[in-house]
PDB file of N, CA and C in Angstrom:
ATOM      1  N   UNK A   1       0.400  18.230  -7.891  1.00  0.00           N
ATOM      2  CA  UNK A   1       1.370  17.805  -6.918  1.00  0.00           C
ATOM      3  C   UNK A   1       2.752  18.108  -7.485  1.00  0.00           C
ATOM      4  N   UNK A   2       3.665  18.709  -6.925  1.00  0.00           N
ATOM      5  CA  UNK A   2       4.595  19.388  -7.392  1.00  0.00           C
ATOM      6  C   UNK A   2       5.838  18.347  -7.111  1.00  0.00           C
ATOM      7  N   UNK A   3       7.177  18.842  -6.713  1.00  0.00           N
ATOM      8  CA  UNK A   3       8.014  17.860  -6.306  1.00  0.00           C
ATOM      9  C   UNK A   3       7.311  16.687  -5.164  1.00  0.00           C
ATOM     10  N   UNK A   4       6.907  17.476  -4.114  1.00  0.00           N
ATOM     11  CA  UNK A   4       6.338  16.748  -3.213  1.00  0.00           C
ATOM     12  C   UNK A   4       7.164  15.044  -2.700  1.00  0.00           C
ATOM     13  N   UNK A   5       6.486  14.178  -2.618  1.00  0.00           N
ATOM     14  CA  UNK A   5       6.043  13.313  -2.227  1.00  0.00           C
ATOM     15  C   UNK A   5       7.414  12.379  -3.231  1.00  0.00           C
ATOM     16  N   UNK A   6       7.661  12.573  -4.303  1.00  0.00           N
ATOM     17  CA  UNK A   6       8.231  12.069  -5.788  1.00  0.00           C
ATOM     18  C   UNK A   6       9.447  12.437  -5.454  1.00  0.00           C
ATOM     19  N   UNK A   7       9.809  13.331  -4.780  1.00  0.00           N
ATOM     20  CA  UNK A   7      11.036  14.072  -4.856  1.00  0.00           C
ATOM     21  C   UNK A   7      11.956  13.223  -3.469  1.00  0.00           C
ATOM     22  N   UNK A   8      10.841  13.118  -2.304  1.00  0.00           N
ATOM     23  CA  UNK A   8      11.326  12.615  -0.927  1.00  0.00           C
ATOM     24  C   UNK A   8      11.625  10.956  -1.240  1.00  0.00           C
ATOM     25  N   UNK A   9      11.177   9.955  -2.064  1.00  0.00           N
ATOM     26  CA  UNK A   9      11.005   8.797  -2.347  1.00  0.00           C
ATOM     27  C   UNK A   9      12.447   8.466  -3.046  1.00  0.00           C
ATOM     28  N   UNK A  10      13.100   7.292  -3.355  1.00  0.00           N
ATOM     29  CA  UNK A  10      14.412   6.833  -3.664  1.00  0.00           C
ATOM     30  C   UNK A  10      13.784   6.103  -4.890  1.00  0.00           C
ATOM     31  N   UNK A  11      14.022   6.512  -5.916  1.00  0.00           N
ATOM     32  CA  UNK A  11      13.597   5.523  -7.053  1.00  0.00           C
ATOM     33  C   UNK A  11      14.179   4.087  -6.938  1.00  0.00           C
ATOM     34  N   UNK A  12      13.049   2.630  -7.141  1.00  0.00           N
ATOM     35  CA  UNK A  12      14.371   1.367  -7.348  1.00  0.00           C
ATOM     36  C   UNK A  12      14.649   0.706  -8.491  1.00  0.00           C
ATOM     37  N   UNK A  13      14.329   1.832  -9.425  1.00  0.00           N
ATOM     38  CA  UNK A  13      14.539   1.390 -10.612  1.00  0.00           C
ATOM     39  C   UNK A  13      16.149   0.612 -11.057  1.00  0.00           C
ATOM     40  N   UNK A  14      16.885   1.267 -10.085  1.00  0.00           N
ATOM     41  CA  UNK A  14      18.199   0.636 -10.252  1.00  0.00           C
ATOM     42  C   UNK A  14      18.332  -0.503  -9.850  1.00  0.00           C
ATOM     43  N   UNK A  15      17.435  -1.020  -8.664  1.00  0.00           N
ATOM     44  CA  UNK A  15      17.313  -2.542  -7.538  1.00  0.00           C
ATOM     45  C   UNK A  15      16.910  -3.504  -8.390  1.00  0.00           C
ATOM     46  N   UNK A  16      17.577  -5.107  -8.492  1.00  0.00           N
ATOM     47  CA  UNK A  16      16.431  -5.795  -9.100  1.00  0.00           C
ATOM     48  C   UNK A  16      16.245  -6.704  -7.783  1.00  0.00           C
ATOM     49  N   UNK A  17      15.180  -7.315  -8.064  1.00  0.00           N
ATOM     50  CA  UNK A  17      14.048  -8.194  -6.833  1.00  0.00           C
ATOM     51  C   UNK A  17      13.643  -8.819  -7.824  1.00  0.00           C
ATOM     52  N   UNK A  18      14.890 -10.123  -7.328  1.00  0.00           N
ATOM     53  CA  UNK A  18      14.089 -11.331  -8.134  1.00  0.00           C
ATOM     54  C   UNK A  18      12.452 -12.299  -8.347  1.00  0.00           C
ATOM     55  N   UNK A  19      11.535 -11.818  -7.134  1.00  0.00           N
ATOM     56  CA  UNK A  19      10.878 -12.914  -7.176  1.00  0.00           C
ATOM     57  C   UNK A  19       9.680 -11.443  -7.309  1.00  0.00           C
ATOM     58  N   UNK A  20       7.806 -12.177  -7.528  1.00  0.00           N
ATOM     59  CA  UNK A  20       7.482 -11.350  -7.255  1.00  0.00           C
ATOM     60  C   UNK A  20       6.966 -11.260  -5.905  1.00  0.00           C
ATOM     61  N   UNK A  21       6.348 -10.586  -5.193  1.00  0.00           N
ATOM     62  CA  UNK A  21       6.147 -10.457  -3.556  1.00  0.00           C
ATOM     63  C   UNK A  21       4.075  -9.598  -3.960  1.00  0.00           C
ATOM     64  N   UNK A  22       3.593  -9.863  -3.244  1.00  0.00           N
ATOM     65  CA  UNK A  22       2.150  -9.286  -3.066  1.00  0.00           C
ATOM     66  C   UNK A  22       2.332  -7.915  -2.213  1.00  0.00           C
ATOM     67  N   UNK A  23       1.726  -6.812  -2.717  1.00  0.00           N
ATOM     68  CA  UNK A  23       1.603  -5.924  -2.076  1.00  0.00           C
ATOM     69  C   UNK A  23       0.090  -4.861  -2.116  1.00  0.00           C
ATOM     70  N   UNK A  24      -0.256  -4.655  -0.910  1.00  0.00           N
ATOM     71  CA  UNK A  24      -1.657  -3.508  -0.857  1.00  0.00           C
ATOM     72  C   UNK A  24      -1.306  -2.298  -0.351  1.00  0.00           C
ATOM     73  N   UNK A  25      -1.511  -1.164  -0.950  1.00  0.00           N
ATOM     74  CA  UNK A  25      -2.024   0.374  -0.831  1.00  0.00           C
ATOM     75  C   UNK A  25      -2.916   1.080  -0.457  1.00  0.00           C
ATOM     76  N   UNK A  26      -2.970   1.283   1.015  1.00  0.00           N
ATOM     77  CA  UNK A  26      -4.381   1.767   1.212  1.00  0.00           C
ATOM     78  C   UNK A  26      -4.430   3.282   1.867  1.00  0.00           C
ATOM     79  N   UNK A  27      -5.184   3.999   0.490  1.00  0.00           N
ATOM     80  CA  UNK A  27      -4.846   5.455   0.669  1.00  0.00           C
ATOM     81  C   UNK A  27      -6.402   5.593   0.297  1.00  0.00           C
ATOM     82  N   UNK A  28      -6.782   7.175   1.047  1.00  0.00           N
ATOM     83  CA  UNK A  28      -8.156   7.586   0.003  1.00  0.00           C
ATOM     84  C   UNK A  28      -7.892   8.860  -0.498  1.00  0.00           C
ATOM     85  N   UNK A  29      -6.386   8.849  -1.119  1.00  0.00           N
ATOM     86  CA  UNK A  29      -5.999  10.199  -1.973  1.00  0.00           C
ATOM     87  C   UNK A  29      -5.741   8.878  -3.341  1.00  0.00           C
ATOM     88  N   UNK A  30      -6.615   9.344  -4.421  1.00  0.00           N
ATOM     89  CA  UNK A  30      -6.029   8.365  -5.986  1.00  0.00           C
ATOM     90  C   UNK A  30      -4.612   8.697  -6.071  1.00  0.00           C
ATOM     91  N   UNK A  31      -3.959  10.238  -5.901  1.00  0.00           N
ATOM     92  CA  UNK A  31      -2.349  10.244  -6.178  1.00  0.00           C
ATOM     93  C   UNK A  31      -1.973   9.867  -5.923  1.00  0.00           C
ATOM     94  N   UNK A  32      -1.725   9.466  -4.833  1.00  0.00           N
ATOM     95  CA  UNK A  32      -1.004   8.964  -3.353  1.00  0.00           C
ATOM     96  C   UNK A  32      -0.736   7.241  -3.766  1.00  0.00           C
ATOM     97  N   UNK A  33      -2.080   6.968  -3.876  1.00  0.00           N
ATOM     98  CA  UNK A  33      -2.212   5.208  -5.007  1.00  0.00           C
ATOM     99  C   UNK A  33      -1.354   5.166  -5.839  1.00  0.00           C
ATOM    100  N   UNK A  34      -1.245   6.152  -6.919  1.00  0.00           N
ATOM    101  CA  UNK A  34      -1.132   5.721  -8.366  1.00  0.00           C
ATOM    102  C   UNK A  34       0.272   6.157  -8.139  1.00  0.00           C
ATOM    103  N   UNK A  35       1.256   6.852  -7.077  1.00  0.00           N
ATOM    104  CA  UNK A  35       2.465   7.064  -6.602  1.00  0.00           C
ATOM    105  C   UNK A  35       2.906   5.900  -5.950  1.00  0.00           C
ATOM    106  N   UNK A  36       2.263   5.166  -5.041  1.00  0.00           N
ATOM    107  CA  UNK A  36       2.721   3.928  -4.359  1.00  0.00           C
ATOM    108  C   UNK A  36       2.422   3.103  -5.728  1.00  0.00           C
ATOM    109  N   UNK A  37       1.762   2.396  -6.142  1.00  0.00           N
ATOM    110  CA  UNK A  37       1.531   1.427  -7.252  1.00  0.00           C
ATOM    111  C   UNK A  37       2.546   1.517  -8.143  1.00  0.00           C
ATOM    112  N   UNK A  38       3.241   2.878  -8.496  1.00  0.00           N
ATOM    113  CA  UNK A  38       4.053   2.963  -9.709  1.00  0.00           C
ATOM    114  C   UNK A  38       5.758   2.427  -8.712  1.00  0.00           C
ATOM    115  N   UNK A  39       5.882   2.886  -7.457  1.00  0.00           N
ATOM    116  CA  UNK A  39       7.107   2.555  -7.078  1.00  0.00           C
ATOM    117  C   UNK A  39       7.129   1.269  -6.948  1.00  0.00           C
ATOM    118  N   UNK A  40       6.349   0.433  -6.258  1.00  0.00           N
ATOM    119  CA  UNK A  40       5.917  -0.930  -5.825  1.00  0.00           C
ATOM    120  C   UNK A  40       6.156  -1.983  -7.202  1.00  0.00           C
ATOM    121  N   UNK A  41       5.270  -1.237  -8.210  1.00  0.00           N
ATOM    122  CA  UNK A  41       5.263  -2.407  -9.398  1.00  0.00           C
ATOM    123  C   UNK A  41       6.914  -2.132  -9.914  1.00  0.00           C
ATOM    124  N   UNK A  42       8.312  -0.678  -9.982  1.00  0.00           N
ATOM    125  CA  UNK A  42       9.123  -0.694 -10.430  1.00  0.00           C
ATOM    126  C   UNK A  42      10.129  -1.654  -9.690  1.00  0.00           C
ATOM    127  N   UNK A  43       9.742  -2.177  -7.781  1.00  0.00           N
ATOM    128  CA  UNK A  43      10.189  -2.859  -7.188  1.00  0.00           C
ATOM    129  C   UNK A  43       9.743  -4.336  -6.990  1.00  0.00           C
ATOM    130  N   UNK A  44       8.981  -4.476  -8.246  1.00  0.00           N
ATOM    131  CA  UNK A  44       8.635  -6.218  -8.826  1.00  0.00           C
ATOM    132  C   UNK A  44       7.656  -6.355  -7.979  1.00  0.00           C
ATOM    133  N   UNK A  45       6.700  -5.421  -7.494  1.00  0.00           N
ATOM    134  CA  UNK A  45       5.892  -5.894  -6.276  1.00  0.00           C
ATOM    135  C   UNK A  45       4.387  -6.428  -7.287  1.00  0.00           C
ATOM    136  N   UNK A  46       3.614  -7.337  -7.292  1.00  0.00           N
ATOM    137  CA  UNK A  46       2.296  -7.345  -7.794  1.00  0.00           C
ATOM    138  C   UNK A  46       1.309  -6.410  -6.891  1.00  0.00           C
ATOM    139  N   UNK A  47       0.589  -5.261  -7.329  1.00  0.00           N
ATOM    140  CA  UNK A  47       0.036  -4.151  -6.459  1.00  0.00           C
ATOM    141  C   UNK A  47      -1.322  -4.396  -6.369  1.00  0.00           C
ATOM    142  N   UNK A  48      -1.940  -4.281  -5.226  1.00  0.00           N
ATOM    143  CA  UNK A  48      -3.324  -3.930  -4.841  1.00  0.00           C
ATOM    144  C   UNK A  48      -3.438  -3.127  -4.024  1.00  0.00           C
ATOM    145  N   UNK A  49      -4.887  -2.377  -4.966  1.00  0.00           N
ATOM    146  CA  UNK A  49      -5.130  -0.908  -4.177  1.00  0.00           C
ATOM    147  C   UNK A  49      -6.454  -0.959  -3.831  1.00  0.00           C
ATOM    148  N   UNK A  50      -6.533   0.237  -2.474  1.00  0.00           N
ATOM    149  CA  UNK A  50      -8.015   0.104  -1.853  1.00  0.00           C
ATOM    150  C   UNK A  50      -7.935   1.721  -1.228  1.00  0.00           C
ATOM    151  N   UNK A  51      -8.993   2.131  -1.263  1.00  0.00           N
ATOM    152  CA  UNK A  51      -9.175   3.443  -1.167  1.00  0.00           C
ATOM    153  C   UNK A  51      -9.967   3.661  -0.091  1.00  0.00           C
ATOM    154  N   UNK A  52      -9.666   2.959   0.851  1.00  0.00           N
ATOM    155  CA  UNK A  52     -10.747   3.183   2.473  1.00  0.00           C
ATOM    156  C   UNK A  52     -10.046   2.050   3.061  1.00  0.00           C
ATOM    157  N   UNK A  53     -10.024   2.572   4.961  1.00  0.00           N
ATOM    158  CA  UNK A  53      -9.592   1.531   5.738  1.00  0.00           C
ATOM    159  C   UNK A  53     -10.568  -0.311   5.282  1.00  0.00           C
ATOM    160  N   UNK A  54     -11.757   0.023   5.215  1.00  0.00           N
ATOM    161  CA  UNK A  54     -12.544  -1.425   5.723  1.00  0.00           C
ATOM    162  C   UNK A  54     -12.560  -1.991   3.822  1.00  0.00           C
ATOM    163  N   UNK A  55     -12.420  -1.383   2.436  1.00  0.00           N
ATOM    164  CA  UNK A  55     -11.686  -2.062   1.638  1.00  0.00           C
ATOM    165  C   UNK A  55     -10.767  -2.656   1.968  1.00  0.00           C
ATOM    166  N   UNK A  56      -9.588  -1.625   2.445  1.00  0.00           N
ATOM    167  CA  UNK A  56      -8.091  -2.384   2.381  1.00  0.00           C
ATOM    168  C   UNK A  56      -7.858  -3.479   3.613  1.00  0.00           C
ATOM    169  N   UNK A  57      -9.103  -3.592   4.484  1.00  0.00           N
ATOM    170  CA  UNK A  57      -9.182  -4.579   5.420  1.00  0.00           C
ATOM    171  C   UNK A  57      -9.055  -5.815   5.055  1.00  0.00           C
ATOM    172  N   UNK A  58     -10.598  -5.806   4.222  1.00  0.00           N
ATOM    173  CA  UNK A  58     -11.162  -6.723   3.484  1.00  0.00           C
ATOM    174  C   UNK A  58      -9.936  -7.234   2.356  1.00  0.00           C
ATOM    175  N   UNK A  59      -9.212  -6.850   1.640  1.00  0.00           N
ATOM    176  CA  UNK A  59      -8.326  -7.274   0.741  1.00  0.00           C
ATOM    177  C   UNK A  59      -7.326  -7.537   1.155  1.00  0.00           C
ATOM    178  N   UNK A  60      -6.909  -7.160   2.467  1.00  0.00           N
ATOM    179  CA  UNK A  60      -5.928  -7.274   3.130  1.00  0.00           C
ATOM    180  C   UNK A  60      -5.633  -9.016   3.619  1.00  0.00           C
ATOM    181  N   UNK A  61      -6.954  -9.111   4.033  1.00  0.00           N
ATOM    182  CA  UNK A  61      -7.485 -10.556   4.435  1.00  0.00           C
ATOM    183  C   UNK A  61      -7.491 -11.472   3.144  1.00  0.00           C
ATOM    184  N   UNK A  62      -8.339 -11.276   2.500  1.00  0.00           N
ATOM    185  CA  UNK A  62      -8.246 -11.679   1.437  1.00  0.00           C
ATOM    186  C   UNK A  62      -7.381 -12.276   0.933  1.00  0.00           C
ATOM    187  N   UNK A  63      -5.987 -11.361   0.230  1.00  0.00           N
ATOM    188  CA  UNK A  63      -5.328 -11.283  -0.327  1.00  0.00           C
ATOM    189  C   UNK A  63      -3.822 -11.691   0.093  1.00  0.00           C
ATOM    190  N   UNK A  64      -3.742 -11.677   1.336  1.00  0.00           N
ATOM    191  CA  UNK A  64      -2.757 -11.732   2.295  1.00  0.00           C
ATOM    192  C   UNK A  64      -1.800 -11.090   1.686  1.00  0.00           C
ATOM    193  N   UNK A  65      -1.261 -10.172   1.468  1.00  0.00           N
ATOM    194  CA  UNK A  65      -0.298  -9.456   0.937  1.00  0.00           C
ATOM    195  C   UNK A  65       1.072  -9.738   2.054  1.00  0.00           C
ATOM    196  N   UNK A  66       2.094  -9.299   0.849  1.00  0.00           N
ATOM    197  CA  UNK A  66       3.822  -9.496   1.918  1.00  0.00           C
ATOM    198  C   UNK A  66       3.252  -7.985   2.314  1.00  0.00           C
ATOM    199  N   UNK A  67       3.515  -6.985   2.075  1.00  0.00           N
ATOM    200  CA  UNK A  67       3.387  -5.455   2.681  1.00  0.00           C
ATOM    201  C   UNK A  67       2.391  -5.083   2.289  1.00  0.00           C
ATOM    202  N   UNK A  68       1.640  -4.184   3.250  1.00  0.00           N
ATOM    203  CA  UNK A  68       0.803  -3.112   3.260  1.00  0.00           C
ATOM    204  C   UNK A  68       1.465  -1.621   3.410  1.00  0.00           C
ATOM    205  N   UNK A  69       1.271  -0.824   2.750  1.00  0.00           N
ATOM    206  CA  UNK A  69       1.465   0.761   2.696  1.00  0.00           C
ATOM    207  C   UNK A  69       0.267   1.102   3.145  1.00  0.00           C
ATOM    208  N   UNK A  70       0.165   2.111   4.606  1.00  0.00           N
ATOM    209  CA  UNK A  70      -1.856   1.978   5.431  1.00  0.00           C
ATOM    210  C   UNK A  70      -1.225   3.727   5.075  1.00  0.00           C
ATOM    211  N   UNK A  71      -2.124   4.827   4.785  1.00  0.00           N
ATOM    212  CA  UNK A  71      -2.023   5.803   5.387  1.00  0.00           C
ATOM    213  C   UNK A  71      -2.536   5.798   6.699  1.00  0.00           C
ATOM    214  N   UNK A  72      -2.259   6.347   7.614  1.00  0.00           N
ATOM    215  CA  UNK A  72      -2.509   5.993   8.979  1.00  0.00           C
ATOM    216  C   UNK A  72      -4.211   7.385   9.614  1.00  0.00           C
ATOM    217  N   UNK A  73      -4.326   8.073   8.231  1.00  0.00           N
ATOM    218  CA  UNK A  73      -5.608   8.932   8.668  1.00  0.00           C
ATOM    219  C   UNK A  73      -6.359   9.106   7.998  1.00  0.00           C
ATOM    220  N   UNK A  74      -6.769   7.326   7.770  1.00  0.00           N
ATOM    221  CA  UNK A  74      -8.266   6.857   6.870  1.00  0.00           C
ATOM    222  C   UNK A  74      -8.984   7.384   7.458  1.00  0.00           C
ATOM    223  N   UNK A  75      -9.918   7.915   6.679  1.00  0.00           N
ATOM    224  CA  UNK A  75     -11.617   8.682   7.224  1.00  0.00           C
ATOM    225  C   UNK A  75     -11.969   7.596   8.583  1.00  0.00           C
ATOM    226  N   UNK A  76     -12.077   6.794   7.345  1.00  0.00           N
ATOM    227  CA  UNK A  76     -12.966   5.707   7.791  1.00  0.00           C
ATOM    228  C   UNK A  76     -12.568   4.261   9.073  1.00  0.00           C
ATOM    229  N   UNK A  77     -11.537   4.483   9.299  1.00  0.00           N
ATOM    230  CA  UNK A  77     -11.121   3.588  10.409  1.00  0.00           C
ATOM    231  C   UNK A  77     -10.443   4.836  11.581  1.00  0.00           C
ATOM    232  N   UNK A  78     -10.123   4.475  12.499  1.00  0.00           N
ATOM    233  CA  UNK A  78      -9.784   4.846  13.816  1.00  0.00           C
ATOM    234  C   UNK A  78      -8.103   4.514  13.474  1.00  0.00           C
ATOM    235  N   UNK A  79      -6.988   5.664  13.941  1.00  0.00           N
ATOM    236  CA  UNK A  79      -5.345   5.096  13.539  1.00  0.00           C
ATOM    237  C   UNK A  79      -5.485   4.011  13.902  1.00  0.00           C
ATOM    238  N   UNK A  80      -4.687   2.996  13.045  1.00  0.00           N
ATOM    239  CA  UNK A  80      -4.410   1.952  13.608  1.00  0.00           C
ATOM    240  C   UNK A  80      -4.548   1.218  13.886  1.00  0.00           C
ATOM    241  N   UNK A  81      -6.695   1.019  14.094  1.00  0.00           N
ATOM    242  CA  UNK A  81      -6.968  -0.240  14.400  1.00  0.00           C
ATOM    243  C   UNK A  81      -7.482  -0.954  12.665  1.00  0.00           C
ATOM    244  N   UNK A  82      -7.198  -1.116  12.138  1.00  0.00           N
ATOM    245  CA  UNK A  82      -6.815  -2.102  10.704  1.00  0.00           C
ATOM    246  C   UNK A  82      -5.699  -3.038  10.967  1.00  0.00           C
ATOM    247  N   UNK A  83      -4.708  -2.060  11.633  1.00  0.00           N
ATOM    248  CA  UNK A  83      -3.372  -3.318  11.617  1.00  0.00           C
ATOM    249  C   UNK A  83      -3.475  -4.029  12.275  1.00  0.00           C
ATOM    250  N   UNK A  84      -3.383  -4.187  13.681  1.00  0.00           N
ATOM    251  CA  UNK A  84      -4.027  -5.241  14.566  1.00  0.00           C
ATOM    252  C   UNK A  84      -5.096  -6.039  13.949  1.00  0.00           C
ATOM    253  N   UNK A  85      -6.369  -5.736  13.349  1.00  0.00           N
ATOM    254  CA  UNK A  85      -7.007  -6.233  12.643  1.00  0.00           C
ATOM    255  C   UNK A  85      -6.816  -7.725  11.415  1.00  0.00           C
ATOM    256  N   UNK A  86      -5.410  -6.867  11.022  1.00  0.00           N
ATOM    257  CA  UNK A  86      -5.138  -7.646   9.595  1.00  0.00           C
ATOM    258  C   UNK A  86      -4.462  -8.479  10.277  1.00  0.00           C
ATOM    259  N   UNK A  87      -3.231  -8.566  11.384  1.00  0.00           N
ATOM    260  CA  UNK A  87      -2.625  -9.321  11.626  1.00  0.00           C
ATOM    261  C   UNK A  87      -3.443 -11.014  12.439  1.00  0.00           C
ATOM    262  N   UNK A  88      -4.545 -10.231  12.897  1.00  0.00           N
ATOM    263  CA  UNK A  88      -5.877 -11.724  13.557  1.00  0.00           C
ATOM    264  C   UNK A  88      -6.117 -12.426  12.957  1.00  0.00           C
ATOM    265  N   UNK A  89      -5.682 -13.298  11.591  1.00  0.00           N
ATOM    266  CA  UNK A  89      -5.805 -14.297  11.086  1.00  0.00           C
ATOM    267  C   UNK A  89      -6.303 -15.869  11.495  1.00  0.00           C
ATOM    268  N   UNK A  90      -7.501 -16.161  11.337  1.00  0.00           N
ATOM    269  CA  UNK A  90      -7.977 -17.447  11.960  1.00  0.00           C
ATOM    270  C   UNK A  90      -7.769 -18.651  10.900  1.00  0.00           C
TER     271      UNK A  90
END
């Protein structure tokens, strides 16, 4: 992966964020992860990652995270229906 993806992104290494905040990643590219995880944890975020829509469902729930990062063209789910999903909280 060349500039790519690294190059378009705003480093926040300069930002501080006082508290920490929960956050999930749900990609089924590992780069793509280990690119969100590295910006997230430099923006004080505590990171969880899941590598398929119905993981990052499941942890989503789980875990209740402040943000989710969804790629939006998981194999494995249909666009979009995860988010609606995550937000149905009983």
């Amino acid at each position: 992966m060349g500039r790519g993806l690294r190059s378009m992104v705003h480093h926040p290494s300069s930002i501080i964020f006082p508290c920490h905040a929960k956050s999930c990643c749900i990609d089924d590219e590992p780069q793509i992860t280990e690119i969100c995880r590295d910006y997230l944890k430099a923006a004080n975020y505590d990171v969880i990652i899941a590598h398929d829509g119905k993981e990052g469902l499941a942890l989503a729930r789980r875990e209740k995270p402040d943000l989710i990062v969804l790629d939006l063209m998981l194999p494995e789910m249909e666009r979009l229906r995860c988010v609606p999903r995550s937000s149905q909280r009983k």
